[in-house]
C-alpha atoms as a PDB file:
ATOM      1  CA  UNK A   1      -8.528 -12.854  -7.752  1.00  0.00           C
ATOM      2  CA  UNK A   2      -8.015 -11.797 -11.101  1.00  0.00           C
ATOM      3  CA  UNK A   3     -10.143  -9.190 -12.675  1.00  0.00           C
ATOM      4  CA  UNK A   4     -10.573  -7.691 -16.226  1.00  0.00           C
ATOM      5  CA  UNK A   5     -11.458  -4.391 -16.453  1.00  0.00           C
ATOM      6  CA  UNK A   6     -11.029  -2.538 -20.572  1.00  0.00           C
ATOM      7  CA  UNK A   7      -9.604  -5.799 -21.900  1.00  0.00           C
ATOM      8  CA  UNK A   8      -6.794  -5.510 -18.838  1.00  0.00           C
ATOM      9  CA  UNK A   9      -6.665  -8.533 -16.451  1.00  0.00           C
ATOM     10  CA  UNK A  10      -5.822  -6.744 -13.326  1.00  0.00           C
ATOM     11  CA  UNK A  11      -4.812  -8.997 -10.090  1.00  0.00           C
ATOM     12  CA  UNK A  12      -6.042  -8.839  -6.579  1.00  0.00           C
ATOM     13  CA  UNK A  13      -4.356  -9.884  -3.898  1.00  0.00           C
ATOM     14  CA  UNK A  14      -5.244  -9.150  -0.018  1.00  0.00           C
ATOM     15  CA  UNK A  15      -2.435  -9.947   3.058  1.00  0.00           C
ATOM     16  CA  UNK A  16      -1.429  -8.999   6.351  1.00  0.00           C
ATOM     17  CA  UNK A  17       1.715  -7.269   6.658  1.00  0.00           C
ATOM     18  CA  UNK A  18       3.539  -7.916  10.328  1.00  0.00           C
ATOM     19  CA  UNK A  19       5.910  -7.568  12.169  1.00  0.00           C
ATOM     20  CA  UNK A  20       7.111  -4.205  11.858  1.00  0.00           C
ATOM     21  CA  UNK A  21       7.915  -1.657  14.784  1.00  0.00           C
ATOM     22  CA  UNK A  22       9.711  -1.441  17.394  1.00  0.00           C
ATOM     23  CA  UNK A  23       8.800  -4.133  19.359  1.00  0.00           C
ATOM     24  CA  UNK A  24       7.966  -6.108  16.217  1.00  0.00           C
ATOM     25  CA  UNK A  25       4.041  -5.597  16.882  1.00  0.00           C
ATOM     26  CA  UNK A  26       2.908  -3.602  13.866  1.00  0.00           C
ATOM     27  CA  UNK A  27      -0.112  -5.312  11.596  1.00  0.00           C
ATOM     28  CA  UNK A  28      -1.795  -3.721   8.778  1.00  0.00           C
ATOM     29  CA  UNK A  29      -3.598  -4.934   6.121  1.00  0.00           C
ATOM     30  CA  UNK A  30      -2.366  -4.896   2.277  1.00  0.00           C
ATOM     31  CA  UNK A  31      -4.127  -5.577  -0.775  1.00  0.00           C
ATOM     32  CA  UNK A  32      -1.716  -5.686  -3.752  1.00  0.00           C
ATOM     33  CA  UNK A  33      -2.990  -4.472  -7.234  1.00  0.00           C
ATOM     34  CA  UNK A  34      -0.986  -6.080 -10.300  1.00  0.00           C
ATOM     35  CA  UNK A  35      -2.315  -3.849 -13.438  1.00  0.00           C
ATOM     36  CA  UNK A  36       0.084  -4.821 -16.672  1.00  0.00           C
ATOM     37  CA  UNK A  37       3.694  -4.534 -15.229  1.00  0.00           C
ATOM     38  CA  UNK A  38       2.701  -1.409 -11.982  1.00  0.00           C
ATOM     39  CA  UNK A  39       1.936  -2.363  -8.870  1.00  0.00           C
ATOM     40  CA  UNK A  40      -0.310  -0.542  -6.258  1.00  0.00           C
ATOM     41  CA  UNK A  41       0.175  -1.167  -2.703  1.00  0.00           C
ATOM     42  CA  UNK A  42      -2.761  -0.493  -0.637  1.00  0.00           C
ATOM     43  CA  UNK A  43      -1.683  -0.113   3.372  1.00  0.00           C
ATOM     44  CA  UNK A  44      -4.412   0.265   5.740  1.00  0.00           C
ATOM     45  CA  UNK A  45      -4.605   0.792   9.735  1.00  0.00           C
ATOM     46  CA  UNK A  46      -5.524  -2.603  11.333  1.00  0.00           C
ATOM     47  CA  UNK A  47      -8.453  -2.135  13.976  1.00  0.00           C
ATOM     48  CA  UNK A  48      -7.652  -5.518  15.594  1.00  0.00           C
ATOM     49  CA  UNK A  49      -5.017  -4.155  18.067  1.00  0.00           C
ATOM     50  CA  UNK A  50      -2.881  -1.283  18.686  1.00  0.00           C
ATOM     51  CA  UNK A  51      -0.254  -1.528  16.116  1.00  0.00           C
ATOM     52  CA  UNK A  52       2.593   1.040  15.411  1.00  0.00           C
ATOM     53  CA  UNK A  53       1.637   3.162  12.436  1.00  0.00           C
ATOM     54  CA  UNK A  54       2.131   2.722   9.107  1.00  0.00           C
ATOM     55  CA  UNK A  55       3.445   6.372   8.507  1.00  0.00           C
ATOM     56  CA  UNK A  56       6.276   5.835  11.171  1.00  0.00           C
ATOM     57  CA  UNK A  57       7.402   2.639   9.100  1.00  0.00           C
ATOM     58  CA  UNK A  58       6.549   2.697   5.767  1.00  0.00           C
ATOM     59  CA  UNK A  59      10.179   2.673   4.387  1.00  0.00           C
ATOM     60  CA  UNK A  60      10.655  -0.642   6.293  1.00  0.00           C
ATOM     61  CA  UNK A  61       7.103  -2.328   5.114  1.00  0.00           C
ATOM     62  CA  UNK A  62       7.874  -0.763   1.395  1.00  0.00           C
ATOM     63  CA  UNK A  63      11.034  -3.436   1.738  1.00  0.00           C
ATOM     64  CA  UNK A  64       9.584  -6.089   3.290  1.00  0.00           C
ATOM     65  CA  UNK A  65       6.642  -6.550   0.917  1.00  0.00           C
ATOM     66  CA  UNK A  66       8.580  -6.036  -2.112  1.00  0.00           C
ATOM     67  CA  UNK A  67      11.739  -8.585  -0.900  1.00  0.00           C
ATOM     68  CA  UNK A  68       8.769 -10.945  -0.266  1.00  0.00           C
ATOM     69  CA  UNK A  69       7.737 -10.695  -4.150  1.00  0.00           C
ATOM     70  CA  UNK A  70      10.983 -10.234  -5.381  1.00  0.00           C
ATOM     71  CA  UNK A  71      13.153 -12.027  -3.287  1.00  0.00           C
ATOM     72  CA  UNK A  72      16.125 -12.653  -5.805  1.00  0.00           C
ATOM     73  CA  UNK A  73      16.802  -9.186  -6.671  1.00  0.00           C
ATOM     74  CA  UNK A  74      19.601  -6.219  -6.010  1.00  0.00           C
ATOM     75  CA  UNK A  75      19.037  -3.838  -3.230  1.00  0.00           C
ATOM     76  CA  UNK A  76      19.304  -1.478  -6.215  1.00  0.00           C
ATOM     77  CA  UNK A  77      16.136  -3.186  -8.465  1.00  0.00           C
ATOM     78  CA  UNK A  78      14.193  -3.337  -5.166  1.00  0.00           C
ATOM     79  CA  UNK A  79      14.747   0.381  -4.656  1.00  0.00           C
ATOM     80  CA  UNK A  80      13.840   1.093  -8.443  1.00  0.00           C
ATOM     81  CA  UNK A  81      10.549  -0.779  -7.871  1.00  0.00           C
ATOM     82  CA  UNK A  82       9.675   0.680  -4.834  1.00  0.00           C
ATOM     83  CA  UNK A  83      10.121   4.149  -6.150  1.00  0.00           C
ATOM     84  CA  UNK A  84       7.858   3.128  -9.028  1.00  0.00           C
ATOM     85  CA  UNK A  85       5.103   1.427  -7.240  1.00  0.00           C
ATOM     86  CA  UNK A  86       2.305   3.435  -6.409  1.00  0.00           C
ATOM     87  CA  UNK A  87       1.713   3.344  -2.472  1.00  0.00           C
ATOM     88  CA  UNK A  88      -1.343   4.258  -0.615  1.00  0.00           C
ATOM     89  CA  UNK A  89      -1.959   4.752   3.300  1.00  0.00           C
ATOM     90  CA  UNK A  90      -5.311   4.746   4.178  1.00  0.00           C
ATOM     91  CA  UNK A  91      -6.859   5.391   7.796  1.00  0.00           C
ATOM     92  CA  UNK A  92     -10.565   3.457   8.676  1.00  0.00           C
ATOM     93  CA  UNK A  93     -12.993   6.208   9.516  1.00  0.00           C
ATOM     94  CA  UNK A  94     -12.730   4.919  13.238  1.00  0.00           C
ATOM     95  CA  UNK A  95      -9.185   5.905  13.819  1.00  0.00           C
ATOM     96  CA  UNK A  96      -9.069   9.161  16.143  1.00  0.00           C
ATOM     97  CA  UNK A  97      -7.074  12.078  13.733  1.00  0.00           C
ATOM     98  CA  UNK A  98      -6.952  10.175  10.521  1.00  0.00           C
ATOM     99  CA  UNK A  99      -9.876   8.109  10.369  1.00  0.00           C
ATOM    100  CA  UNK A 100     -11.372   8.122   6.791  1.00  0.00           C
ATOM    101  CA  UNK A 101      -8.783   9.366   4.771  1.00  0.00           C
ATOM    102  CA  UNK A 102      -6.091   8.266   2.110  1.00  0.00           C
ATOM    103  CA  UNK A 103      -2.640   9.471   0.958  1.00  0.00           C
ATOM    104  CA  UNK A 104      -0.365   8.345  -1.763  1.00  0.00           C
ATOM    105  CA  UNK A 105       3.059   7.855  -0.833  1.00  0.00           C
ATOM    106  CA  UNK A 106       5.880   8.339  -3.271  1.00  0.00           C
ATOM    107  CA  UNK A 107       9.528   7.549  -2.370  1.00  0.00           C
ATOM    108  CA  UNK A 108      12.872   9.193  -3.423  1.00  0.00           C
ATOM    109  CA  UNK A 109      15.791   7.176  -4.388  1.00  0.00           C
ATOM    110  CA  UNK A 110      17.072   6.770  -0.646  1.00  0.00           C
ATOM    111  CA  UNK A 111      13.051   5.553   0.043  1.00  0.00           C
ATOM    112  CA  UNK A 112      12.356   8.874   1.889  1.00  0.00           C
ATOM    113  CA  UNK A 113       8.746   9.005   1.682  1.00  0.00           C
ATOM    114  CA  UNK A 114       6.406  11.621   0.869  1.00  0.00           C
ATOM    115  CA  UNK A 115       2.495  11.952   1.583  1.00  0.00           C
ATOM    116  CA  UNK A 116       0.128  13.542  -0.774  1.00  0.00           C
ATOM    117  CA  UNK A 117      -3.733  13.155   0.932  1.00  0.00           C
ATOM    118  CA  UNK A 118      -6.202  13.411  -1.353  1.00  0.00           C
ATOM    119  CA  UNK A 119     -10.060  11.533  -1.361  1.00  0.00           C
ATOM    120  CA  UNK A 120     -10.569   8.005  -2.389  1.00  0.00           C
ATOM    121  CA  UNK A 121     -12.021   9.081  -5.765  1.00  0.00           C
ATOM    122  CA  UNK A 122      -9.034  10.894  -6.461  1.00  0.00           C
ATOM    123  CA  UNK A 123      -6.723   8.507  -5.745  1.00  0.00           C
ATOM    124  CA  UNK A 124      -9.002   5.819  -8.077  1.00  0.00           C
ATOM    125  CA  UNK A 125      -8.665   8.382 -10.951  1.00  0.00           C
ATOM    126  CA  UNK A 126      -5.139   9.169 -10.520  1.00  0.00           C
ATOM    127  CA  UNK A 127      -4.224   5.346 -10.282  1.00  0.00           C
ATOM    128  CA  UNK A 128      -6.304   4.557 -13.303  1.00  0.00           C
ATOM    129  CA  UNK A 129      -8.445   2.066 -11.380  1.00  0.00           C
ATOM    130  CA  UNK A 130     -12.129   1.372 -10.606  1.00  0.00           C
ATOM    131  CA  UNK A 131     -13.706   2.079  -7.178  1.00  0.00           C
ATOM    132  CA  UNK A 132     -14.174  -1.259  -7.340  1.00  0.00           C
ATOM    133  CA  UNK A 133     -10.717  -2.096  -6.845  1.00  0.00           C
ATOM    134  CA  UNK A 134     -11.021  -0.797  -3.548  1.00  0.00           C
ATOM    135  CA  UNK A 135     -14.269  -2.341  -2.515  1.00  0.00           C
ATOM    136  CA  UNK A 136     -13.742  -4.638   0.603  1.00  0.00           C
ATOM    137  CA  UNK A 137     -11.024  -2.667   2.180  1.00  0.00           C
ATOM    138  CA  UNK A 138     -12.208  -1.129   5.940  1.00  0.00           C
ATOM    139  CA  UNK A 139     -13.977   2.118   5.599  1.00  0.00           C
END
C-alpha cells in the first residue's frame, strides 16, 4: 500500500518474520515503512504462539529482513543500512512485563543493539510519520 502524506508517497508493507531462535520457532510481525530513501522497521510480539523474543534476536532478524530486500549486497552495505534504518520493538498491551509499550532500536557498527522506550506518539514524531502509519498494528 502506498500512501502520500505532504506530497511524499510513503510505502506500506506488512509480513511475518520467522524462523528465528533457537529452535527456529520465533514469529513476529513486521510492517516495513519506505519514506523517500529510510526505512522503518516495525517488530511486534506475535500473540499466536509462544515465540522467542524479539529483544533476544534482533541482530539476527535486523539481517534477515534486510538480506531479504537486499539480497545482492556486501555484508558491509547491509551493515550500513541496518545501522541507518530506524527499528522499532513494540510489545501488545497483553504481553505480561512489556505489554503496551515501544522502543527504538539503534545499532552500532558490529549491530550491537540499543533500546530507547519511549510512547507511541513519540516515536511517530521522532520518525516523522503519522499515527496513521501505525494504525492496524496489535495494540
Amino acid at each position: 500500500m502506498t500512501k502520500v502524506v505532504a506530497g511524499i508517497d510513503i510505502e506500506v508493507t506488512d509480513t511475518v518474520v520467522s524462523g528465528f531462535g533457537p529452535n527456529k520457532n520465533g514469529l513476529c510481525l513486521l510492517r516495513i515503512i519506505k519514506k523517500e530513501d529510510k526505512y522503518i522497521f516495525v517488530l511486534t510480539h506475535s500473540m499466536e504462539r509462544r515465540s522467542p523474543s524479539i529483544t533476544d534476536y534482533i541482530d539476527d532478524i535486523a539481517v534477515t529482513v534486510c538480506t531479504d530486500i537486499f539480497p545482492n549486497i556486501s555484508r558491509r552495505k547491509l551493515v550500513k543500512i541496518i545501522c541507518a534504518s530506524a527499528w522499532v520493538e513494540h510489545w501488545p498491551k497483553a504481553i505480561p512485563m512489556f505489554g503496551g509499550s515501544y522502543a527504538v532500536i539503534c545499532f552500532d557498527g558490529r549491530l550491537n543493539p540499543a533500546w530507547s522506550y519511549a510512547s507511541k506518539e513519540a516515536i511517530v514524531d521522532s520518525l516523522g510519520i503519522s499515527m496513521d502509519m501505525l494504525a492496524g498494528i496489535p495494540e
